[in-house]
N, C-alpha and C. Protein backbone atom coordinates (compact mmCIF):
# COMPACT_ATOMS: atom_id res chain seq x y z
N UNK A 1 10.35 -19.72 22.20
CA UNK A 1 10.37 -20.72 21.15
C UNK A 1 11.40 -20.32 20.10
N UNK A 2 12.52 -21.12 19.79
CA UNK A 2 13.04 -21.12 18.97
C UNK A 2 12.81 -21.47 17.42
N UNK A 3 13.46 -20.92 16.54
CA UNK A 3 12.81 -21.05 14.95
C UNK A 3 14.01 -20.90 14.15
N UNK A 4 13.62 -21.32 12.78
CA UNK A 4 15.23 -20.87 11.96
C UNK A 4 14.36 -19.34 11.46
N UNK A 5 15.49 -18.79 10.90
CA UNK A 5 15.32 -18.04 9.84
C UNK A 5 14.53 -17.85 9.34
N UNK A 6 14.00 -18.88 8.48
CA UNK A 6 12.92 -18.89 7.41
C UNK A 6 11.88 -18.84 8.37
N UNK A 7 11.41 -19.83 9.69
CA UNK A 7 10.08 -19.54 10.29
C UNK A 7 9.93 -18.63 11.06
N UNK A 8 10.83 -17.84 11.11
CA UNK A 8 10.96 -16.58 11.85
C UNK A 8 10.33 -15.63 10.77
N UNK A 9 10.80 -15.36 9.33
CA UNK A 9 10.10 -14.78 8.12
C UNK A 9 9.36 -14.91 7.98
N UNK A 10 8.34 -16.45 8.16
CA UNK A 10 7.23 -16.29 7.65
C UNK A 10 6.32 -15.94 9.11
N UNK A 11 6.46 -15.68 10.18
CA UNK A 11 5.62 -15.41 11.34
C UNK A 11 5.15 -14.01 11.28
N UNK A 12 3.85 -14.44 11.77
CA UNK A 12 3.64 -12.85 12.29
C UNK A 12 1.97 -12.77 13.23
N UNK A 13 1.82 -11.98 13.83
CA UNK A 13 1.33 -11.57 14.82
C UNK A 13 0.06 -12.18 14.60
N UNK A 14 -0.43 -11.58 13.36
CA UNK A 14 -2.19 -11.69 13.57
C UNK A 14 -1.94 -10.74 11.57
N UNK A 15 -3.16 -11.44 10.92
CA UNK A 15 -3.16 -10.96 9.57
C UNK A 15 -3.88 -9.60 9.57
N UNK A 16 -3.58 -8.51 7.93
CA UNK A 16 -3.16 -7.75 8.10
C UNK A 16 -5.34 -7.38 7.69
N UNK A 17 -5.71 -6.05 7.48
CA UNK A 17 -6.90 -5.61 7.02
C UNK A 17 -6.79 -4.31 5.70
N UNK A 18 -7.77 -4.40 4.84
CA UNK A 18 -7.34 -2.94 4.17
C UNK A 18 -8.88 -2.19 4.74
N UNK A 19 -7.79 -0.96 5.02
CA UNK A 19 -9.04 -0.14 5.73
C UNK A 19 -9.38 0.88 5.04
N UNK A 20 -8.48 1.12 3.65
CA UNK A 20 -8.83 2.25 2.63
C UNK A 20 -8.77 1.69 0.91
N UNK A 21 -9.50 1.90 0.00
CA UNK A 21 -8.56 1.97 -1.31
C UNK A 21 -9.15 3.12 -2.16
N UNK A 22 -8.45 3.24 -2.48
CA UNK A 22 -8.18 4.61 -3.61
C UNK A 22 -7.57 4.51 -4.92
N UNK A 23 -8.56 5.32 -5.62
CA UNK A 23 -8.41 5.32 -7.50
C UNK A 23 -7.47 6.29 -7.59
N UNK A 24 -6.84 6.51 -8.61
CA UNK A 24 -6.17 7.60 -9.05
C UNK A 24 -6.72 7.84 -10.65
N UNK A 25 -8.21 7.99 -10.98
CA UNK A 25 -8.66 7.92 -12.64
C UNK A 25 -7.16 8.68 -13.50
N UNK A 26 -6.61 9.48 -13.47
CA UNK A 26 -6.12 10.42 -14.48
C UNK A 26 -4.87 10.95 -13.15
N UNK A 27 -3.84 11.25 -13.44
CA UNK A 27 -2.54 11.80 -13.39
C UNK A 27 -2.89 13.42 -12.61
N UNK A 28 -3.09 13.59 -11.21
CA UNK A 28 -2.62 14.85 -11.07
C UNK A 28 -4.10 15.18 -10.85
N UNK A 29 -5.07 14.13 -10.61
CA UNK A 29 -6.29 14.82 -10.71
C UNK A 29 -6.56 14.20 -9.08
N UNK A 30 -7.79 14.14 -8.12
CA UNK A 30 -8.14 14.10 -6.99
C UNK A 30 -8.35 12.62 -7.03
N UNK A 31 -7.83 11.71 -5.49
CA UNK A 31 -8.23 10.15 -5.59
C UNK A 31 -9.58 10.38 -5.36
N UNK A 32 -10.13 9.01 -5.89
CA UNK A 32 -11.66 8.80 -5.75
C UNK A 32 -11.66 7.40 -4.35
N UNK A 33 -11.88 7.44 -3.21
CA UNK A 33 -11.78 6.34 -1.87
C UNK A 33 -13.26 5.94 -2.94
N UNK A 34 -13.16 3.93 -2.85
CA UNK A 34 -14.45 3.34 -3.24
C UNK A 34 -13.87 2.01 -2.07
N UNK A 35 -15.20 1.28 -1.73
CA UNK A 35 -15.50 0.67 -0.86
C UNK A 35 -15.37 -1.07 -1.39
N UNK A 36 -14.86 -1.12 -2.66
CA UNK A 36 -14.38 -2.30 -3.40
C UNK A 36 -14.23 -2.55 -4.59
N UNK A 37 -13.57 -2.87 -5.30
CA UNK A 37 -12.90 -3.14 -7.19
C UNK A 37 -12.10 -4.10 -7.24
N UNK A 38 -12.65 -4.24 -8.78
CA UNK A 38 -11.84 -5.21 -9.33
C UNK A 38 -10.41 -4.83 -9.72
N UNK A 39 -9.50 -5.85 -9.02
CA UNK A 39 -8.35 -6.08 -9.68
C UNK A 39 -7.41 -6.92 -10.30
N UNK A 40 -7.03 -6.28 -11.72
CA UNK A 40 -6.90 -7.58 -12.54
C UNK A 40 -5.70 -7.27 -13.07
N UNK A 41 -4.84 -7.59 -14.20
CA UNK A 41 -3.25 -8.02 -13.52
C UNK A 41 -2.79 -6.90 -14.17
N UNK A 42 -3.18 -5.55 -14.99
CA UNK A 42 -2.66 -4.67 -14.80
C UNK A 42 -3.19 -3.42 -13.89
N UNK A 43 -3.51 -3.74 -12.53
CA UNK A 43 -3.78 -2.92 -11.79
C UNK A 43 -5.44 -2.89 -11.65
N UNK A 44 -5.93 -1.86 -10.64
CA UNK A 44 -7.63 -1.42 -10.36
C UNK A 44 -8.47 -0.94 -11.30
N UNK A 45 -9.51 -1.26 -11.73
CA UNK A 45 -10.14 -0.60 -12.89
C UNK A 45 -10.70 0.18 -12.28
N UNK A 46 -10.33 1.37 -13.52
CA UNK A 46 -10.87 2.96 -12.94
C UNK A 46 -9.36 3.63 -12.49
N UNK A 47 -8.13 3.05 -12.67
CA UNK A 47 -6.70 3.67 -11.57
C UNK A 47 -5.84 4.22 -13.08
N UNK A 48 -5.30 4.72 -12.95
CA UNK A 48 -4.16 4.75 -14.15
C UNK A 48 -2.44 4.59 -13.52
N UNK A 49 -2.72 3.60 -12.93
CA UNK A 49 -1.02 3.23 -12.13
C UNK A 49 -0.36 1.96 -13.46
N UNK A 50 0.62 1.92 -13.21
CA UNK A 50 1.53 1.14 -14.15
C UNK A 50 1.01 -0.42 -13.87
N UNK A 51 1.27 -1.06 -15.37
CA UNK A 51 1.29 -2.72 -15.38
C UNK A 51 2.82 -2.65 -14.55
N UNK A 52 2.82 -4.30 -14.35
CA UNK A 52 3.78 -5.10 -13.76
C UNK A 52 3.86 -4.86 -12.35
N UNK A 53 5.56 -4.62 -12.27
CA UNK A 53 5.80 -4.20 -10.28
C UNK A 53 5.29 -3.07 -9.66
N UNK A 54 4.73 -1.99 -10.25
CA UNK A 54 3.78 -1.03 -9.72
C UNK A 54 2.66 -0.96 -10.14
N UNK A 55 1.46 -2.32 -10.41
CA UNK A 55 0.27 -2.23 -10.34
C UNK A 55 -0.73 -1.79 -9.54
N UNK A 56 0.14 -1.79 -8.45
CA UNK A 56 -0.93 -1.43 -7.36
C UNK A 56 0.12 -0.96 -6.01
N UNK A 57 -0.76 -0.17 -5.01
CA UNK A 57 0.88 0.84 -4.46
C UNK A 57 0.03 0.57 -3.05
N UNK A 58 0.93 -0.15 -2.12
CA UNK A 58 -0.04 -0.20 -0.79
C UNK A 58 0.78 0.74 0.57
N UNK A 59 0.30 1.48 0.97
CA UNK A 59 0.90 2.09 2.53
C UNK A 59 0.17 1.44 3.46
N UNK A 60 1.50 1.19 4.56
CA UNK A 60 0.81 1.13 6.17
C UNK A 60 0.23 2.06 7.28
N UNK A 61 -0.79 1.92 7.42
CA UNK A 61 -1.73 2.74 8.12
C UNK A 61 -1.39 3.09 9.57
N UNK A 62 0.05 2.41 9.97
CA UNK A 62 0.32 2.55 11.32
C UNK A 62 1.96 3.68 11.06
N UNK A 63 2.00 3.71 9.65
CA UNK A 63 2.83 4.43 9.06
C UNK A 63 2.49 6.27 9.17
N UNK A 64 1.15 6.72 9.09
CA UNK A 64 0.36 7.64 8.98
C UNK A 64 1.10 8.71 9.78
N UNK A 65 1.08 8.40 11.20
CA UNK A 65 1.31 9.01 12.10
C UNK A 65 2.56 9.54 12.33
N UNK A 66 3.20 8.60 11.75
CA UNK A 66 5.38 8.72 11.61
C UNK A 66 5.14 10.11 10.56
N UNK A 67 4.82 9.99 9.35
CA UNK A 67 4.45 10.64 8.32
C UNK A 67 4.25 12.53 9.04
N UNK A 68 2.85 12.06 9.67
CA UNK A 68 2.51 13.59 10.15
C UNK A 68 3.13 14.14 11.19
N UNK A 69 3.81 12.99 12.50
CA UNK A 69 4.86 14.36 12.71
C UNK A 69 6.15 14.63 12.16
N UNK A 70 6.42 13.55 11.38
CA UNK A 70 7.48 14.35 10.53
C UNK A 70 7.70 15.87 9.71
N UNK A 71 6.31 15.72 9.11
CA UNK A 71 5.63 16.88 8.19
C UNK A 71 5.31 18.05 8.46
N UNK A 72 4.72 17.56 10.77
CA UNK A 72 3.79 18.60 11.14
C UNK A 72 2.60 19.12 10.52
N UNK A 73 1.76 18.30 10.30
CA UNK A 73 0.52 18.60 9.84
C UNK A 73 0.11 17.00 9.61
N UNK A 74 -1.45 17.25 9.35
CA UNK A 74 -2.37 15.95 9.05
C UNK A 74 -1.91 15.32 7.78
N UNK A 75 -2.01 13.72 7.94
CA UNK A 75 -1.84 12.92 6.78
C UNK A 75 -3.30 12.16 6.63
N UNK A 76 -3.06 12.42 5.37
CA UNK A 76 -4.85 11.28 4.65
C UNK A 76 -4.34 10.20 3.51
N UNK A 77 -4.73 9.16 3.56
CA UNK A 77 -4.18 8.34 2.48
C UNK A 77 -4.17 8.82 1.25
N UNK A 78 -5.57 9.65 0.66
CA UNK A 78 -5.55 10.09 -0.69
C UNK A 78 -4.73 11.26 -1.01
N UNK A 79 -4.31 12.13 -0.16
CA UNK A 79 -2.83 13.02 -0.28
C UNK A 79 -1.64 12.16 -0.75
N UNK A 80 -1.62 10.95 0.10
CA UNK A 80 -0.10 10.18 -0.37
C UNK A 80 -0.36 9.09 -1.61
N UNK A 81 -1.66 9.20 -2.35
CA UNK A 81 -1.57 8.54 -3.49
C UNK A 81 -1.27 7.08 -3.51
N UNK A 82 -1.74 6.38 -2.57
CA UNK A 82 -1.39 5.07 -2.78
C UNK A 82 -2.50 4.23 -2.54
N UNK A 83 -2.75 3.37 -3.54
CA UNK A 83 -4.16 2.30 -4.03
C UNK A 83 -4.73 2.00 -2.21
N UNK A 84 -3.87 1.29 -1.56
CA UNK A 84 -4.27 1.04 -0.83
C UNK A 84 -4.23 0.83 0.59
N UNK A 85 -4.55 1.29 1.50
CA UNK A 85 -4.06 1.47 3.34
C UNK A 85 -4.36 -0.02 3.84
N UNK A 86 -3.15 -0.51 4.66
CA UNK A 86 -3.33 -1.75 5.23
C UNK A 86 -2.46 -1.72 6.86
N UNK A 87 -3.44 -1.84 7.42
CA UNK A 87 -3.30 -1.83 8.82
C UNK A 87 -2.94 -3.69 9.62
N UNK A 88 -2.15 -3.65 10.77
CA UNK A 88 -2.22 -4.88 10.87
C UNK A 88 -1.20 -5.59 10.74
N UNK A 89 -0.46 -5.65 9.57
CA UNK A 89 0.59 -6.35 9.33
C UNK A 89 2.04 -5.67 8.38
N UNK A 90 2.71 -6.07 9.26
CA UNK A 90 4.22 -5.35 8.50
C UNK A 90 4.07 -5.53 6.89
N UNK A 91 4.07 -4.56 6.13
CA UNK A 91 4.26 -4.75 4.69
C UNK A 91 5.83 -4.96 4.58
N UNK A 92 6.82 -4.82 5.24
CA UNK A 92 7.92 -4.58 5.02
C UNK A 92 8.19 -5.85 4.88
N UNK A 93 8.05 -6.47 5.84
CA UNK A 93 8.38 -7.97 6.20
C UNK A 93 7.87 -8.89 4.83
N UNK A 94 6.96 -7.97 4.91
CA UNK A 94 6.17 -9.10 3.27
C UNK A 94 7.14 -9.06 2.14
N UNK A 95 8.04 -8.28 1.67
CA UNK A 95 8.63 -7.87 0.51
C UNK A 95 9.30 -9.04 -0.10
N UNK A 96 8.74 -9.51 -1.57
CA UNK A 96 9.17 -10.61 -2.14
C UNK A 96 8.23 -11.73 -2.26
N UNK A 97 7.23 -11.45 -0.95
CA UNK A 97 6.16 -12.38 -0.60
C UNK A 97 5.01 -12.30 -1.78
N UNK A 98 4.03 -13.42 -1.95
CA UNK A 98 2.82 -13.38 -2.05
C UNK A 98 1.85 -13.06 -1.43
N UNK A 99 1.01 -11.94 -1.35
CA UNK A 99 0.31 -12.11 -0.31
C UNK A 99 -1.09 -11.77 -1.09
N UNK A 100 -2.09 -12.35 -0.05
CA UNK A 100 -3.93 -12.60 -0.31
C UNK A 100 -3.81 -11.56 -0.15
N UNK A 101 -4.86 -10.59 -0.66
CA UNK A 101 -5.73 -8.99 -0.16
C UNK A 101 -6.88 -9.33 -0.78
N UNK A 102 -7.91 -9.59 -0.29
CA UNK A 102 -9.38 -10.04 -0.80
C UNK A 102 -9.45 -11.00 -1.25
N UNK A 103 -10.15 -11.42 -2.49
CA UNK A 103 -10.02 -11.88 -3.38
C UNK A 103 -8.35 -12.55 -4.33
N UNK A 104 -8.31 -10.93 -4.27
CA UNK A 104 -6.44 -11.36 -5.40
C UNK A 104 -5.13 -11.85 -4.72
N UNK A 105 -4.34 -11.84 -5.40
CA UNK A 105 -3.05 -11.79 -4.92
C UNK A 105 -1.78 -11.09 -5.54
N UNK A 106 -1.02 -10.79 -4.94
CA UNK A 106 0.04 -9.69 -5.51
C UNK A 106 0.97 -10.14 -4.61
N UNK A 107 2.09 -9.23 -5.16
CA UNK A 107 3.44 -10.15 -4.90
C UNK A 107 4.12 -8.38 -4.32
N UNK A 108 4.57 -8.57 -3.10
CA UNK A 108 5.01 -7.24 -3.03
C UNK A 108 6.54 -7.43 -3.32
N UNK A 109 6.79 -5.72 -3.44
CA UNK A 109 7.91 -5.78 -4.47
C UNK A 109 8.73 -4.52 -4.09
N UNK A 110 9.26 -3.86 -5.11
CA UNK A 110 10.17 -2.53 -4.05
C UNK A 110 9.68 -1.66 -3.11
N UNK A 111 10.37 -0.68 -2.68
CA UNK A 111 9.61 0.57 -1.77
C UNK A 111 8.87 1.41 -3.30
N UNK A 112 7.58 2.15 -2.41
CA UNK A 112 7.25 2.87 -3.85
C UNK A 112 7.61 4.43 -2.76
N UNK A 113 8.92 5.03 -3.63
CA UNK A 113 9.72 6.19 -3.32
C UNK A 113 8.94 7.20 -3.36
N UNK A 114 8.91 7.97 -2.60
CA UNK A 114 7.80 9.29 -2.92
C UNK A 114 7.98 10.26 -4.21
N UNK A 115 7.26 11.15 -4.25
CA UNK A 115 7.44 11.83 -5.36
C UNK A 115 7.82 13.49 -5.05
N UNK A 116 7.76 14.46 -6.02
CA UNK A 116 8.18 15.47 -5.80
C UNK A 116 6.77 16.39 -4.97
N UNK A 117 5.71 15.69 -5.77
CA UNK A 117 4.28 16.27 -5.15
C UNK A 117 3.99 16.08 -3.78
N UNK A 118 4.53 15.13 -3.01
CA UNK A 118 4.48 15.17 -1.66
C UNK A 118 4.57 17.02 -0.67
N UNK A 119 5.71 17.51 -1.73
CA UNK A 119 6.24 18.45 -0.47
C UNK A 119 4.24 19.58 -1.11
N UNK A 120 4.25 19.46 -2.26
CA UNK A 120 2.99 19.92 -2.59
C UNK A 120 1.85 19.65 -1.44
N UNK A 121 1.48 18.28 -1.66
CA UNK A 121 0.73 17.95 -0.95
C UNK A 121 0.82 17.93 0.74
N UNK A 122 1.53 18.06 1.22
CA UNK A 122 2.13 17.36 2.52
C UNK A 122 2.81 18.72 3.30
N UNK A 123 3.18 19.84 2.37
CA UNK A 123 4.02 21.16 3.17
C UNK A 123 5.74 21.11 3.10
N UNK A 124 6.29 21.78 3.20
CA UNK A 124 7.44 21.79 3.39
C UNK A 124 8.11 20.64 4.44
N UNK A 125 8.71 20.00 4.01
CA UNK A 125 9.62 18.82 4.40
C UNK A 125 8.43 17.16 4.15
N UNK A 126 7.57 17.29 3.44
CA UNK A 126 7.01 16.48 3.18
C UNK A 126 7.65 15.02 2.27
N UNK A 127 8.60 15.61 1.25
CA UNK A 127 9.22 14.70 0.88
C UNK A 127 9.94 13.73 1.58
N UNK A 128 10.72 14.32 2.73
CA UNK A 128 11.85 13.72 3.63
C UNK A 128 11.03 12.63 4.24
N UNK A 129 9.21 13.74 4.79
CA UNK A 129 8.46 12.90 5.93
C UNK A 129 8.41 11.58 5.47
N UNK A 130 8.60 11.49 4.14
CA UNK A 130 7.49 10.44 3.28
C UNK A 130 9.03 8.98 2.90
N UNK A 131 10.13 9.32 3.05
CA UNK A 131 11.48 8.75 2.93
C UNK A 131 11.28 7.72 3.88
N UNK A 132 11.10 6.20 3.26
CA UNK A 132 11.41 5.34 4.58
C UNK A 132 9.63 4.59 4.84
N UNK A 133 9.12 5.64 4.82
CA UNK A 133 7.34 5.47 4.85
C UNK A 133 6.42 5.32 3.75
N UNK A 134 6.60 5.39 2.50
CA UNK A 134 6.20 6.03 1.44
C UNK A 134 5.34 4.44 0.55
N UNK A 135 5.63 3.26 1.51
CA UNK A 135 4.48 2.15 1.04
C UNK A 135 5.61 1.32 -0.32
N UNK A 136 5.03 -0.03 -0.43
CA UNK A 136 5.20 -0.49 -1.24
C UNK A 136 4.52 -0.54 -2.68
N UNK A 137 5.55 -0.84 -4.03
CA UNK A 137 4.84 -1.23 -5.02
C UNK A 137 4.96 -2.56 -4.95
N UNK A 138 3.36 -3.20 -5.56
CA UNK A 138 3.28 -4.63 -5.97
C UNK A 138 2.93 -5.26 -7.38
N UNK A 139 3.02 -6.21 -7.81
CA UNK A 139 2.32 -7.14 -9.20
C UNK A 139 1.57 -7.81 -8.63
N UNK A 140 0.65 -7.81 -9.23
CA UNK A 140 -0.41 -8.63 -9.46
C UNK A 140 -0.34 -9.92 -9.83
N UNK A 141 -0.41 -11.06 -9.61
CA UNK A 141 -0.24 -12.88 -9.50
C UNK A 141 -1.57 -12.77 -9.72
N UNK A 142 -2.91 -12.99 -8.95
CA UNK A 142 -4.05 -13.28 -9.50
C UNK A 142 -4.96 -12.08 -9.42
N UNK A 143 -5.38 -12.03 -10.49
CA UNK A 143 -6.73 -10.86 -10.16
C UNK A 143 -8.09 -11.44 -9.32
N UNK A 144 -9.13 -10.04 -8.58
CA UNK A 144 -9.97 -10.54 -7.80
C UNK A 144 -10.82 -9.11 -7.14
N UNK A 145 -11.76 -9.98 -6.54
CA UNK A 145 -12.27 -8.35 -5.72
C UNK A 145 -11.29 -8.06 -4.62
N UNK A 146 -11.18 -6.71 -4.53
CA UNK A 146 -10.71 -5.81 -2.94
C UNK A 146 -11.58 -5.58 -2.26
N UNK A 147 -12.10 -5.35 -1.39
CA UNK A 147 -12.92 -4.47 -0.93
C UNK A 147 -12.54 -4.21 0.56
N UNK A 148 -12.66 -2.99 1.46
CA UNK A 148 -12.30 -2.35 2.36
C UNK A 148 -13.28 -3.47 3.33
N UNK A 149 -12.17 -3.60 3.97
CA UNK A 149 -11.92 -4.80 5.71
C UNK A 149 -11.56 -6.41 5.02
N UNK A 150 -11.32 -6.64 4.43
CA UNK A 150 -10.36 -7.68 3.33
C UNK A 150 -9.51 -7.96 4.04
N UNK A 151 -8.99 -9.50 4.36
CA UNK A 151 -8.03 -9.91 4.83
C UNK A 151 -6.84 -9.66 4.38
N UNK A 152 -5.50 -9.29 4.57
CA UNK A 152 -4.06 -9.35 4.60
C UNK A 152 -3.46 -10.24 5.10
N UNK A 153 -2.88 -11.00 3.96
CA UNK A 153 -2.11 -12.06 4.61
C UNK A 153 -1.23 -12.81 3.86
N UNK A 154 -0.09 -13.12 4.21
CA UNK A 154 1.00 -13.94 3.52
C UNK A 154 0.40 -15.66 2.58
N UNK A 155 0.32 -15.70 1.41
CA UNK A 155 0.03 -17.11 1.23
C UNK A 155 0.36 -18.13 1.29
């Protein structure tokens, strides 16, 4: 089947799921995994991540695995610090998009670049692992509940 451009962009396989989310209360301290929260348009209550285009920080869960053998060693979502794991559907492809996650909606937006704490967290060459993989930041469009097995999907 042929398509233009644009319906080629908006296609995709089957919608996406979140199978993790994670707090970050305080800077440098341990994520807290909870099983659903509110999110409202400057980010998760209970998170201390930035208003606007990094309200909320999502990785792909099919990403994980690229990650750990890059690293050589195990990857866990709450090591890589990001609100939320979504399995299922290309986040990449989404970029610019609106997309549903529960309840809300958010607008995904740049790569969210890793940090220096990776090679901390992650071992030597952890930063590099994390280059390319390291999840998107998004804004928030409507606030709403999350909660873990939540649909993913383009609006």
């Amino acid at each position: 089947m042929k398509g233009t451009l644009a319906a080629l962009l908006r296609e995709h396989h089957t919608a996406g799921c979140v199978d993790w989310i994670g707090l970050r209360p305080a800077r440098r301290v341990e994520m807290v995994p909870v099983s659903s929260v509110e999110l409202g348009l400057d980010g998760f209550e209970g998170d201390h991540g930035r208003a606007g285009k990094r309200a909320v920080t999502l990785i792909q869960a099919e990403h994980l695995p690229v990650i750990a053998a890059l690293c050589g060693g195990d990857v866990t979502p709450e090591a890589l610090r990001r609100n939320i794991l979504v399995s299922g559907i290309n986040l990449n492809a989404l970029r610019g998009e609106v997309v549903a996650i529960g309840e809300a909606r958010i607008e995904i937006g740049p790569p969210c670049a890793p940090c220096s704490r990776m090679r901390e967290a992650l071992g030597p060459g952890g930063y590099n692992a994390m280059r390319g993989h390291g999840g998107w930041c998004a804004r928030v469009i409507a606030p709403g509940l999350v909660e873990v097995g939540a649909v993913v999907a383009p609006v």
